[in-house]
PDB file of N, CA and C in Angstrom:
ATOM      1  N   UNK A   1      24.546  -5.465  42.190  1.00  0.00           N
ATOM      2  CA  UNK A   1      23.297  -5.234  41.484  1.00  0.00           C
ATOM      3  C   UNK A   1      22.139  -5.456  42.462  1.00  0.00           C
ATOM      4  N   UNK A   2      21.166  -4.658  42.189  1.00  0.00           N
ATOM      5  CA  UNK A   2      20.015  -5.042  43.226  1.00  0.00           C
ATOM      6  C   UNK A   2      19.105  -5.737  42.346  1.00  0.00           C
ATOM      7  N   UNK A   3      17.825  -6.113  43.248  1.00  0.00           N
ATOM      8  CA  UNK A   3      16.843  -7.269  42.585  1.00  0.00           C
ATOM      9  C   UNK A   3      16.024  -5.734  41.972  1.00  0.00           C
ATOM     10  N   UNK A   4      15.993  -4.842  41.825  1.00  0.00           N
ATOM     11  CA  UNK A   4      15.103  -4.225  40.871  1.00  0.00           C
ATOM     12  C   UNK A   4      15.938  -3.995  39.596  1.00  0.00           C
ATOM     13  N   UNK A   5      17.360  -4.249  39.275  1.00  0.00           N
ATOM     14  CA  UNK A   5      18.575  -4.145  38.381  1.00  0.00           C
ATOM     15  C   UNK A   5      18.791  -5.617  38.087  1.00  0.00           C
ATOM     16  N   UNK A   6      18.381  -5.483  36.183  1.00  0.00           N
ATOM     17  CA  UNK A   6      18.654  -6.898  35.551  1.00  0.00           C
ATOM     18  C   UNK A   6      19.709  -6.413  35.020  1.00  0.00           C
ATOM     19  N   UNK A   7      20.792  -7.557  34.872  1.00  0.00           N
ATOM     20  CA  UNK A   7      22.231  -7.434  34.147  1.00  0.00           C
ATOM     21  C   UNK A   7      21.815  -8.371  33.264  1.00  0.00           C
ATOM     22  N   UNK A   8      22.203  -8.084  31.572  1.00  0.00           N
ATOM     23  CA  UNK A   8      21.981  -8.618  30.651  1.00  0.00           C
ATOM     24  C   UNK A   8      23.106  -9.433  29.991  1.00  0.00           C
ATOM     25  N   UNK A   9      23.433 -10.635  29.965  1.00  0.00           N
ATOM     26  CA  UNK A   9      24.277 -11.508  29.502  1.00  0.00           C
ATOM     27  C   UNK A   9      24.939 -12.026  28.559  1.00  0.00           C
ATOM     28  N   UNK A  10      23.817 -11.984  27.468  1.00  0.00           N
ATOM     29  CA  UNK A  10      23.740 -12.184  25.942  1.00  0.00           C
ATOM     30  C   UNK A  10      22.870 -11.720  25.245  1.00  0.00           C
ATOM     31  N   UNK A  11      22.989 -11.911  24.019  1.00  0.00           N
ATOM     32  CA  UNK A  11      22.373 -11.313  23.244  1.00  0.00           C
ATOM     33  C   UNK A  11      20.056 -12.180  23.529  1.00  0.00           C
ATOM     34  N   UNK A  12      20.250 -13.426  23.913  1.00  0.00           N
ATOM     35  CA  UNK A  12      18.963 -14.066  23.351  1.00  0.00           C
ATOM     36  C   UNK A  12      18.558 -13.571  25.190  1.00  0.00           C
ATOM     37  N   UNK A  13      19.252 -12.845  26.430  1.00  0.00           N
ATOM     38  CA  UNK A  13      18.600 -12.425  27.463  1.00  0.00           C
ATOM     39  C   UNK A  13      17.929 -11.001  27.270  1.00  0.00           C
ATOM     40  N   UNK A  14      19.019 -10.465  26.520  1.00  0.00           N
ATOM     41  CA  UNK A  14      18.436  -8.886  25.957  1.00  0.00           C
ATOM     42  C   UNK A  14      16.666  -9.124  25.500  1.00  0.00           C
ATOM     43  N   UNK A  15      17.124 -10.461  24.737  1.00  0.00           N
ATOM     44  CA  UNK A  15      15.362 -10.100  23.400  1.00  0.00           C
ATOM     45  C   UNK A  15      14.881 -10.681  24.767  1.00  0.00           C
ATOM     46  N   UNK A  16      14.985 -11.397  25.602  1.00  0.00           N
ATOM     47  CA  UNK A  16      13.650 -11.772  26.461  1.00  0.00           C
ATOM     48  C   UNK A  16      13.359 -10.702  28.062  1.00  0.00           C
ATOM     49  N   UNK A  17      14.178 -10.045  28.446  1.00  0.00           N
ATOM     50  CA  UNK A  17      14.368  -9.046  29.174  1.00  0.00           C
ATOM     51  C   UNK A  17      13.827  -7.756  28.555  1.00  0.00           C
ATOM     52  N   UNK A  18      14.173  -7.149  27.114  1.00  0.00           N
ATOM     53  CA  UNK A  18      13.894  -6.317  26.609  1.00  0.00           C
ATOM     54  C   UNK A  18      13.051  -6.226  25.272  1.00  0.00           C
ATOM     55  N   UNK A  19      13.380  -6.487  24.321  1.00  0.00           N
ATOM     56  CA  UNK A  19      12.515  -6.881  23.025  1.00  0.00           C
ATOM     57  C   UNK A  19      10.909  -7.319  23.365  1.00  0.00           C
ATOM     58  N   UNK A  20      11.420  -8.107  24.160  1.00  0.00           N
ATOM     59  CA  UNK A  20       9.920  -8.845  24.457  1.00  0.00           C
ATOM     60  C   UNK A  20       8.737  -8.854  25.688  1.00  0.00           C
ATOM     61  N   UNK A  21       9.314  -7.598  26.108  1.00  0.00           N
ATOM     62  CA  UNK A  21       8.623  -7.276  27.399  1.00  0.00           C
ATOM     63  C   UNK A  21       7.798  -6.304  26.697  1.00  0.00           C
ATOM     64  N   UNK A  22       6.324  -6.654  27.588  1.00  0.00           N
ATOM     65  CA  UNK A  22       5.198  -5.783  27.153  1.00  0.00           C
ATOM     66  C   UNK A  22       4.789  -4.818  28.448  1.00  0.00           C
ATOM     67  N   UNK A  23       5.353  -4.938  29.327  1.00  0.00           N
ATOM     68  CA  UNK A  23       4.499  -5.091  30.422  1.00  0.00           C
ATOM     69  C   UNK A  23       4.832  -3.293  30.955  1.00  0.00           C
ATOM     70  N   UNK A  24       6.070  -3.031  31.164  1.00  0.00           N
ATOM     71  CA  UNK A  24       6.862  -1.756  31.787  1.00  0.00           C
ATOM     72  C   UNK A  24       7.710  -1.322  30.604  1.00  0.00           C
ATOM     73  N   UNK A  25       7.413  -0.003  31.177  1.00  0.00           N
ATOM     74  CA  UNK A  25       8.471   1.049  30.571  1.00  0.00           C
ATOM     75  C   UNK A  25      10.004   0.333  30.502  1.00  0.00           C
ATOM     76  N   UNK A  26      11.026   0.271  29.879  1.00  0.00           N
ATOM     77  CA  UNK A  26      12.471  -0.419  30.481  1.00  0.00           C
ATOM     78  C   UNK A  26      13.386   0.356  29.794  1.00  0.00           C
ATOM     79  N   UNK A  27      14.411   0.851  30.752  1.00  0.00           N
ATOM     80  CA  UNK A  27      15.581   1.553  30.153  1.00  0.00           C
ATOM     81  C   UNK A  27      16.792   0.868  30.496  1.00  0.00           C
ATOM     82  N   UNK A  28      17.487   0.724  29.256  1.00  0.00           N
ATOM     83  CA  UNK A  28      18.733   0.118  29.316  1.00  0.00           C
ATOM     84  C   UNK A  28      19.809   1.093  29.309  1.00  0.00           C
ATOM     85  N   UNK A  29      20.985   0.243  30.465  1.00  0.00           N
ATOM     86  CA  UNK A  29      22.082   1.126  30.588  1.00  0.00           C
ATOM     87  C   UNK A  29      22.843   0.495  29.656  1.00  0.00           C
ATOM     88  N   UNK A  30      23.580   1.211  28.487  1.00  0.00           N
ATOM     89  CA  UNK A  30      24.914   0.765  28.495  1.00  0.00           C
ATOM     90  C   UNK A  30      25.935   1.444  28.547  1.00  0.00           C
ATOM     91  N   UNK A  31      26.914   0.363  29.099  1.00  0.00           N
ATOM     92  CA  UNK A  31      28.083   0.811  30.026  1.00  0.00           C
ATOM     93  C   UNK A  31      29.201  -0.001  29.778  1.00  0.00           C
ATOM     94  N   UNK A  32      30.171   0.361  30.352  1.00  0.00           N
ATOM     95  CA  UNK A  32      31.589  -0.388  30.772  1.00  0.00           C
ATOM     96  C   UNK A  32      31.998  -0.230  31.632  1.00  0.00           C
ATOM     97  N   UNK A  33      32.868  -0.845  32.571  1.00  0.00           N
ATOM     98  CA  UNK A  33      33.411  -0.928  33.881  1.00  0.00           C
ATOM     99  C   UNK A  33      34.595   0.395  33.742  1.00  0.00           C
ATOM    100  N   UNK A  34      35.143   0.130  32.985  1.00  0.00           N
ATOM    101  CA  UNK A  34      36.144   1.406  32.820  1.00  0.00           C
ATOM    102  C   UNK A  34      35.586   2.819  32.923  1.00  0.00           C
ATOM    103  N   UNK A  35      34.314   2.902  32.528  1.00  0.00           N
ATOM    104  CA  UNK A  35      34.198   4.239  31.844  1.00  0.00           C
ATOM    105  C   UNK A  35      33.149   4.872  33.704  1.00  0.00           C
ATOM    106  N   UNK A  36      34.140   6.103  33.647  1.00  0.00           N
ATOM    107  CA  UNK A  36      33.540   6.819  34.852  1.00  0.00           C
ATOM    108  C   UNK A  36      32.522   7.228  35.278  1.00  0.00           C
ATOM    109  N   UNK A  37      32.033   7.883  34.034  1.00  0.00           N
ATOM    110  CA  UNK A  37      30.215   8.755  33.925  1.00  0.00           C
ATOM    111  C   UNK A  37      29.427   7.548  34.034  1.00  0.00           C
ATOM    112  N   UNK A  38      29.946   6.053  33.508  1.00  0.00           N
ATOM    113  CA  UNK A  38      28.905   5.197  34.229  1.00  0.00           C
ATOM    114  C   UNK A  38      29.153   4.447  35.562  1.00  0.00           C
ATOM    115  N   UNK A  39      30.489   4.711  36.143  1.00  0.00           N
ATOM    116  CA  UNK A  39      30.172   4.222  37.495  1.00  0.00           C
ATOM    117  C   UNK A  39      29.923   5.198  38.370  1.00  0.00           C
ATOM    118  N   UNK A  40      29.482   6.822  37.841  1.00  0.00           N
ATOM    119  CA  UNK A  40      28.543   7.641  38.591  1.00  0.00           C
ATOM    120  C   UNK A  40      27.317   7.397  38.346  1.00  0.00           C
ATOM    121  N   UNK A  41      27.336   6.779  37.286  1.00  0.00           N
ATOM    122  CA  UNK A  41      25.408   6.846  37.382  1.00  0.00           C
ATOM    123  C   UNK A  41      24.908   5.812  37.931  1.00  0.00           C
ATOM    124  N   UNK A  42      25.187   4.924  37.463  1.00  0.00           N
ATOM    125  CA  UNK A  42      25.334   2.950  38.527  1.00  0.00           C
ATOM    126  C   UNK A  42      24.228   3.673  39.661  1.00  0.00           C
ATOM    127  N   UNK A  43      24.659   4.233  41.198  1.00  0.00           N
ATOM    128  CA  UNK A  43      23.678   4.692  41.877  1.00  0.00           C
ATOM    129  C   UNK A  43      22.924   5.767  41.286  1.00  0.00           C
ATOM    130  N   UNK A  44      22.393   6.612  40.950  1.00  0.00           N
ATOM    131  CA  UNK A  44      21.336   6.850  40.693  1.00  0.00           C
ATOM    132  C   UNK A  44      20.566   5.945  39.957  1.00  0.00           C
ATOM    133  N   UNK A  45      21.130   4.478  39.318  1.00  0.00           N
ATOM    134  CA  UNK A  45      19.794   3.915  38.465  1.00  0.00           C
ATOM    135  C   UNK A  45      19.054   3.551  39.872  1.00  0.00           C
ATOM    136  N   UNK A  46      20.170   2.672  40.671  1.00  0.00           N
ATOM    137  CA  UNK A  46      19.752   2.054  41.514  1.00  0.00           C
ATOM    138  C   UNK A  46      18.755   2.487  42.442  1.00  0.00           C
ATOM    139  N   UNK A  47      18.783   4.112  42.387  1.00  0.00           N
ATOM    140  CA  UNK A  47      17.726   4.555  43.633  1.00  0.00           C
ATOM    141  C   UNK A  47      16.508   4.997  42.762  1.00  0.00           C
ATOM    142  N   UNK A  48      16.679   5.170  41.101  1.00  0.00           N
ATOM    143  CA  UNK A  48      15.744   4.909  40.160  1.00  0.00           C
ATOM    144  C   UNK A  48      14.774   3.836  40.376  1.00  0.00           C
ATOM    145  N   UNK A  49      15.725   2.935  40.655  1.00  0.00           N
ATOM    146  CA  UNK A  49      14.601   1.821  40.115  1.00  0.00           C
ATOM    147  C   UNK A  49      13.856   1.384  41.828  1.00  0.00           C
ATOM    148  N   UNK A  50      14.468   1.611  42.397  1.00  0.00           N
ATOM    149  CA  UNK A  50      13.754   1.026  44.023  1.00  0.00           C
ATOM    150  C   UNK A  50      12.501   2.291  43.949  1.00  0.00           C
ATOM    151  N   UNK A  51      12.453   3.792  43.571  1.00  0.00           N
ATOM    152  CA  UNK A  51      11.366   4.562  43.861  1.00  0.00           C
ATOM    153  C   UNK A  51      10.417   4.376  42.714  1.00  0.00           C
ATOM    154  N   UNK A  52      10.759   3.844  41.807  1.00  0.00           N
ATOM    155  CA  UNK A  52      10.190   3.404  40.607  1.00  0.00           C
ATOM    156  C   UNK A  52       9.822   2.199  39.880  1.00  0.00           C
ATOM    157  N   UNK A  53       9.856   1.042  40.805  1.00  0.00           N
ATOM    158  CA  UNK A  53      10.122  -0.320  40.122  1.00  0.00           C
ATOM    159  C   UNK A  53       8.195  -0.389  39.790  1.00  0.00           C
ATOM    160  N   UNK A  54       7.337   0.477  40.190  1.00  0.00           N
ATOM    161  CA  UNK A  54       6.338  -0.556  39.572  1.00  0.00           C
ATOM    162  C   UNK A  54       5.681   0.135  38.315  1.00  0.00           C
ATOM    163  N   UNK A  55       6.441   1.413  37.958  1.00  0.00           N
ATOM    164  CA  UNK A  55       6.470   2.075  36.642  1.00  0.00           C
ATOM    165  C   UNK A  55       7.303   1.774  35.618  1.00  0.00           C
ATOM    166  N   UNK A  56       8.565   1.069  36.024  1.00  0.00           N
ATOM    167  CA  UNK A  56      10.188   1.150  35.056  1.00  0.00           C
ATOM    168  C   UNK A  56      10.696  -0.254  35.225  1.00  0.00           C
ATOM    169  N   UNK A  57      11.320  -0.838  34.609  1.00  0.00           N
ATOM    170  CA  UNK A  57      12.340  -2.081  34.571  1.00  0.00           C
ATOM    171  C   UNK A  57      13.680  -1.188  33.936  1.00  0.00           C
ATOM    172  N   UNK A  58      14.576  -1.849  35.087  1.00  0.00           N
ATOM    173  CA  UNK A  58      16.000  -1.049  34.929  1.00  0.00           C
ATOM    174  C   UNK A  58      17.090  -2.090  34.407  1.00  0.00           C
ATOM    175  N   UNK A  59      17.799  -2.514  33.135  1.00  0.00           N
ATOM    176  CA  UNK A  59      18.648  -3.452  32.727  1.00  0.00           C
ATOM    177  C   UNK A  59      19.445  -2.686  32.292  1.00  0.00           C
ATOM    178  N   UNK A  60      21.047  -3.203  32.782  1.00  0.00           N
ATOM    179  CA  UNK A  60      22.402  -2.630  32.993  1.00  0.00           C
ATOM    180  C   UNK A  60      22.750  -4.035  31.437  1.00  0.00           C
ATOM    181  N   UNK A  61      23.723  -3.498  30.632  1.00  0.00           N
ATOM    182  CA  UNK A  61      24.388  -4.188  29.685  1.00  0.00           C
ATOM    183  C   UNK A  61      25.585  -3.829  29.306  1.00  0.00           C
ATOM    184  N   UNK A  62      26.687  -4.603  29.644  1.00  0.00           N
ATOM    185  CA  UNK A  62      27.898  -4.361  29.478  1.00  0.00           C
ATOM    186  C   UNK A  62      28.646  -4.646  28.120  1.00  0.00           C
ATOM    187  N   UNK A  63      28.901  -2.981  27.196  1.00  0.00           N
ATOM    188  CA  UNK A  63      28.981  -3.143  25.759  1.00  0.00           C
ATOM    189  C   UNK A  63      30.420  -3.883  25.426  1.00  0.00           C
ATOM    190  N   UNK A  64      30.957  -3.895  25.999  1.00  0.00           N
ATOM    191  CA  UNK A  64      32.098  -5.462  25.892  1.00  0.00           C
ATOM    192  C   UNK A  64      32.159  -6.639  25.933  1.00  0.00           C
ATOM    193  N   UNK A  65      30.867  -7.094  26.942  1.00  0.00           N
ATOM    194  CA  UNK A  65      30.641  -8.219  26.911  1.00  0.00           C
ATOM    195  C   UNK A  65      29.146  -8.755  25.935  1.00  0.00           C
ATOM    196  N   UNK A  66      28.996  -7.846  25.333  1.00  0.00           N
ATOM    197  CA  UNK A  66      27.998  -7.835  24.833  1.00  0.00           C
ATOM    198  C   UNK A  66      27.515  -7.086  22.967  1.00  0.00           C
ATOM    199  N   UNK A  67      29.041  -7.338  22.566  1.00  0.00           N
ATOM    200  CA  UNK A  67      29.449  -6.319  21.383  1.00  0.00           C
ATOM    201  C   UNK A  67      27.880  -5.712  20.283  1.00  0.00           C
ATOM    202  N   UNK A  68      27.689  -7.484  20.253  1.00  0.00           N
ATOM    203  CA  UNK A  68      26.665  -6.845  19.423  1.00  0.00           C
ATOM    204  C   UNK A  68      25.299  -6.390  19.518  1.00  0.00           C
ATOM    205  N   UNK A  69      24.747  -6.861  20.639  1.00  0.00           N
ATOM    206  CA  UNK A  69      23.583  -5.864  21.118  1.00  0.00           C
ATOM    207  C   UNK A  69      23.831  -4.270  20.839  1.00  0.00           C
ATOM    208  N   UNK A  70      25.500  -3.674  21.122  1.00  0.00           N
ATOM    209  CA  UNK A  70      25.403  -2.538  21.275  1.00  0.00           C
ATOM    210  C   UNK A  70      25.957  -2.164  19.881  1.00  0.00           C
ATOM    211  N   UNK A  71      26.324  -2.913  18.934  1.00  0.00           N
ATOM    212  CA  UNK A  71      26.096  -2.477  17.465  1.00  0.00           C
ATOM    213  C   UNK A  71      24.775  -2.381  16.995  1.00  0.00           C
ATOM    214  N   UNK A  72      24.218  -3.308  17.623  1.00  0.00           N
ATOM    215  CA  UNK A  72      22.551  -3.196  16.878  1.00  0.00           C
ATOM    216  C   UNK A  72      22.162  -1.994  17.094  1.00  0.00           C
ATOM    217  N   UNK A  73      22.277  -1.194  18.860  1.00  0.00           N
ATOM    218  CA  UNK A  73      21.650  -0.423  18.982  1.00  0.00           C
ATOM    219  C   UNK A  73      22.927   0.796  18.343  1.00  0.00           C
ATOM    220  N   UNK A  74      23.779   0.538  17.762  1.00  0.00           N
ATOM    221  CA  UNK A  74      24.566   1.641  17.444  1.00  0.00           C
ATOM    222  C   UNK A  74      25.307   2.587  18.779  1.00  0.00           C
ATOM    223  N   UNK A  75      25.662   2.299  19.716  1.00  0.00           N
ATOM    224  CA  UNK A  75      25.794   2.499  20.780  1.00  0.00           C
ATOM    225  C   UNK A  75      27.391   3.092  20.684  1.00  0.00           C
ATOM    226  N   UNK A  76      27.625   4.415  20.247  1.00  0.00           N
ATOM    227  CA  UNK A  76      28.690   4.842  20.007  1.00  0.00           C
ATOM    228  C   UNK A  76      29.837   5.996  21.147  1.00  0.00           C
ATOM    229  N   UNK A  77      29.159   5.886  22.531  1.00  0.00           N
ATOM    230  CA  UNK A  77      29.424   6.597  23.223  1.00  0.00           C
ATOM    231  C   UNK A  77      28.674   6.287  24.551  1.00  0.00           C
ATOM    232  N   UNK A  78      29.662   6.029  25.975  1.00  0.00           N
ATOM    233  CA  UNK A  78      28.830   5.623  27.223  1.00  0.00           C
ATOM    234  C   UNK A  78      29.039   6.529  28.123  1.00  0.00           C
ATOM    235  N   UNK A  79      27.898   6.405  28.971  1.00  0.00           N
ATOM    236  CA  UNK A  79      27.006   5.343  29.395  1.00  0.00           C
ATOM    237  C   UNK A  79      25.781   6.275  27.920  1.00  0.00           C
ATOM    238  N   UNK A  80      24.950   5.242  27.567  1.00  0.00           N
ATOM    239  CA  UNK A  80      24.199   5.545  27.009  1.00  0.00           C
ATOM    240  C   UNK A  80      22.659   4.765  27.463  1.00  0.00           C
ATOM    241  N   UNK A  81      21.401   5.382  27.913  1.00  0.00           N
ATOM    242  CA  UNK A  81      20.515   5.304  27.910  1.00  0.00           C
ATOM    243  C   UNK A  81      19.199   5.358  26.928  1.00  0.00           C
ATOM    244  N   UNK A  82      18.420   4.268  26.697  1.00  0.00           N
ATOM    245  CA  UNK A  82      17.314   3.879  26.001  1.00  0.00           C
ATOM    246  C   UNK A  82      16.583   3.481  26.347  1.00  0.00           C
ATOM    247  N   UNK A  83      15.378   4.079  26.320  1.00  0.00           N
ATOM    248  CA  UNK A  83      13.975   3.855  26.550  1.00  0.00           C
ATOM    249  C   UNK A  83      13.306   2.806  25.649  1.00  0.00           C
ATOM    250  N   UNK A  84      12.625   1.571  26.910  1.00  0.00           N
ATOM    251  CA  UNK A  84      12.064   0.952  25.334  1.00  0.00           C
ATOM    252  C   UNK A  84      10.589   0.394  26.057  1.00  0.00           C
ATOM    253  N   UNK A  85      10.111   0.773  24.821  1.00  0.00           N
ATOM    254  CA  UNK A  85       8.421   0.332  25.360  1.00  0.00           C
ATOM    255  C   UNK A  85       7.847  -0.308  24.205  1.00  0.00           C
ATOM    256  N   UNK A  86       7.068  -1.813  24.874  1.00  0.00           N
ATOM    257  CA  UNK A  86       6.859  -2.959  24.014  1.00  0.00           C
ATOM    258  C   UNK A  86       7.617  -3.593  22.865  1.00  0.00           C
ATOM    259  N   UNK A  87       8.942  -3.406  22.798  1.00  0.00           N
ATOM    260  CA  UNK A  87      10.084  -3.677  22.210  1.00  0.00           C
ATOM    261  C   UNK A  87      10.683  -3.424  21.818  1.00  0.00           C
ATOM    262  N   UNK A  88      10.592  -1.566  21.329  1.00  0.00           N
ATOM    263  CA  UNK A  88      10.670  -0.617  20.986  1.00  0.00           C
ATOM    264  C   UNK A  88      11.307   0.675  21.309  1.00  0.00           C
ATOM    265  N   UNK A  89      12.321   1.029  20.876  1.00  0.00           N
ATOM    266  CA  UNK A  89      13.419   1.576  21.548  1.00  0.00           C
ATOM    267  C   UNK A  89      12.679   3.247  21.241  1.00  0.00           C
ATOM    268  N   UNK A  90      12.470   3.794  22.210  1.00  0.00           N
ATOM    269  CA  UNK A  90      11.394   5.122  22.376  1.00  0.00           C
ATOM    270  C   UNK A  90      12.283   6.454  22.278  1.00  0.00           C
ATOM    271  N   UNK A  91      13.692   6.228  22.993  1.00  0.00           N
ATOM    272  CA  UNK A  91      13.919   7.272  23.790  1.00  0.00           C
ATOM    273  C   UNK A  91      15.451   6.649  24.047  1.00  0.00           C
ATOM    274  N   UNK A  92      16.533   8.250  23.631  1.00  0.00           N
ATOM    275  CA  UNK A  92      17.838   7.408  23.791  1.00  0.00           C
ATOM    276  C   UNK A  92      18.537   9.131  24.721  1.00  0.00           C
ATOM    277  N   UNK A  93      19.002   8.734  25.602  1.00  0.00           N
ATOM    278  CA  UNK A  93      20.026   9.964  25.714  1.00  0.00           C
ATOM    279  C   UNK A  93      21.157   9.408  26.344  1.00  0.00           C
ATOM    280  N   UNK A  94      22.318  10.438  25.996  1.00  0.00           N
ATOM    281  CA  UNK A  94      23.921   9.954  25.879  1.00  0.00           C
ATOM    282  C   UNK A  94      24.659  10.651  26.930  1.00  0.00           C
ATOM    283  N   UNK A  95      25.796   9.974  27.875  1.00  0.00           N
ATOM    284  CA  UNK A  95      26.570  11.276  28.297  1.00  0.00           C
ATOM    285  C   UNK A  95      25.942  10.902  30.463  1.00  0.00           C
ATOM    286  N   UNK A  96      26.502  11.505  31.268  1.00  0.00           N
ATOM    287  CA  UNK A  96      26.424  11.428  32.404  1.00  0.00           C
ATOM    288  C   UNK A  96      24.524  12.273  32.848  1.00  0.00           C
ATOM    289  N   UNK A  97      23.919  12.058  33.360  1.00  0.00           N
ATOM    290  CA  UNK A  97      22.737  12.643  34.161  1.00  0.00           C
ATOM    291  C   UNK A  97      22.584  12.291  35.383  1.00  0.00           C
ATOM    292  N   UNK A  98      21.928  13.932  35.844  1.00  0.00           N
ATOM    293  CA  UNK A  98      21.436  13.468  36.992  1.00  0.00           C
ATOM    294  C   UNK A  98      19.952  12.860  37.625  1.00  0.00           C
ATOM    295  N   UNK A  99      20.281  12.754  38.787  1.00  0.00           N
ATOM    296  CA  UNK A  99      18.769  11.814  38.505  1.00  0.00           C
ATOM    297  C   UNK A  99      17.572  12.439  38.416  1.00  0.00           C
ATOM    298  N   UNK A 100      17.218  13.937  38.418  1.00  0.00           N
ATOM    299  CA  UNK A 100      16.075  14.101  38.110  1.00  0.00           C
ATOM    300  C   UNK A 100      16.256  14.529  36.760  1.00  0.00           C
ATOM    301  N   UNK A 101      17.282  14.725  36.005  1.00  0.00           N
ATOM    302  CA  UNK A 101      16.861  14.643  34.511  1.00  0.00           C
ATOM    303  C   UNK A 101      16.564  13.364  34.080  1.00  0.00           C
ATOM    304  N   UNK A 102      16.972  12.547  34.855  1.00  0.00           N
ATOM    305  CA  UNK A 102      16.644  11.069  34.418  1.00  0.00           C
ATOM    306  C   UNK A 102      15.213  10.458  34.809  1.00  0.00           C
ATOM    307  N   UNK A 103      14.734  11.399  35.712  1.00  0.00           N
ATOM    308  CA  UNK A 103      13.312  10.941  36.210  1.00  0.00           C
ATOM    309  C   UNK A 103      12.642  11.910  35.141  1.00  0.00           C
ATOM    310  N   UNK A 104      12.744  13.260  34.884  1.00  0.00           N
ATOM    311  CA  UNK A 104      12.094  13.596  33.960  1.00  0.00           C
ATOM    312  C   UNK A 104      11.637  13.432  32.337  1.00  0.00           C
ATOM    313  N   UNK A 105      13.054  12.798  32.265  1.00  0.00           N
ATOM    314  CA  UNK A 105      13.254  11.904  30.669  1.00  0.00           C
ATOM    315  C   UNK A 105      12.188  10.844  30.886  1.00  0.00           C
ATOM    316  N   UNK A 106      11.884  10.154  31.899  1.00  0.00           N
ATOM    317  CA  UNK A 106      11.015   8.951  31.798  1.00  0.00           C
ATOM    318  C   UNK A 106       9.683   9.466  32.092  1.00  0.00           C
ATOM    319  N   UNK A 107       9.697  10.640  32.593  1.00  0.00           N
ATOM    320  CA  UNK A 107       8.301  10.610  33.111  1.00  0.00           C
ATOM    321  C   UNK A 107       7.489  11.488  31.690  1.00  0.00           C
ATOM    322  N   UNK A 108       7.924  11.214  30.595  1.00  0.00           N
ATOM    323  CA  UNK A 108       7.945  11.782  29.210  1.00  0.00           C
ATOM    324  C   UNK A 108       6.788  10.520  28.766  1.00  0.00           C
ATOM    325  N   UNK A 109       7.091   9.412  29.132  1.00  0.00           N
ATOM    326  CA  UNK A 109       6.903   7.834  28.706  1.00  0.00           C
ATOM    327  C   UNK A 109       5.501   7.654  29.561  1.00  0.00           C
ATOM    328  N   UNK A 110       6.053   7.387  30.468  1.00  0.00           N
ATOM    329  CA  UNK A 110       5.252   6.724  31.863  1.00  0.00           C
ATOM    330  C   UNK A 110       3.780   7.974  31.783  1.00  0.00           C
ATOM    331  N   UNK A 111       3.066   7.036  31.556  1.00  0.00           N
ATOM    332  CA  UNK A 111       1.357   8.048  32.453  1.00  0.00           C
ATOM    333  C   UNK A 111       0.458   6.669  33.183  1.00  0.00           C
ATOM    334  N   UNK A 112      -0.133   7.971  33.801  1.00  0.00           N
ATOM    335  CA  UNK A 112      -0.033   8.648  34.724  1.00  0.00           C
ATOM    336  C   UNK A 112       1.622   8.232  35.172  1.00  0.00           C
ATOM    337  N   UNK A 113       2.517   9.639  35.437  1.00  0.00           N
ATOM    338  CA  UNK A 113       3.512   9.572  36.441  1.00  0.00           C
ATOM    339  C   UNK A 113       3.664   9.620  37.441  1.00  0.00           C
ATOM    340  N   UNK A 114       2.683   9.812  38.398  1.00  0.00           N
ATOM    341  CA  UNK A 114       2.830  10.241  39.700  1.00  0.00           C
ATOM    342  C   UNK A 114       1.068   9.368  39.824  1.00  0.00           C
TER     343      UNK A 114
END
């Protein structure tokens, strides 16, 4: 994991990592170690978030170790991505991307983007 990539632990790191951040855009990965389409995307968050860290907060959450965060969010298929701004889950898309659909999905959120 890099220092622009928070890994989320439990459920009461989620609400203070995510729920309760006012500050940045933040998209959460969720994922599993097993599942392939997310250990292809793994690098692209990563080069996401280093060209982007002072627009985006990038948190990885592992839906096994973490069951019920990803019932809350209904999280029925990985890797799944959610946008959340001021605690607020904005923006969800499902399934493998590449990274400029993934820069363009955010830059939906983010203004000025550039």
């Amino acid at each position: 994991m890099t220092k622009n990539i928070i890994e989320i632990n439990d459920e009461e790191n989620f609400k203070q990592e995510v729920l309760l951040s006012k500050n940045k855009l933040i998209l959460v990965d969720f994922y599993a170690d097993w599942c392939g389409p997310c250990r292809q995307l793994s690098p692209i968050l990563v080069e996401i978030s280093e060209e982007l860290s002072d627009k985006i907060k990038i948190v990885k959450i592992n839906i096994e170790k973490n069951v019920q965060v990803a019932t809350d969010f209904k999280i029925q298929s990985i890797p799944t991505l959610i946008l959340f701004s001021n605690g607020d889950a904005v923006s969800r898309e499902v399934g493998g991307k590449s990274k400029q659909d993934i820069i363009d999905w955010i830059s939906n959120y983010v203004t000025p983007y550039k």
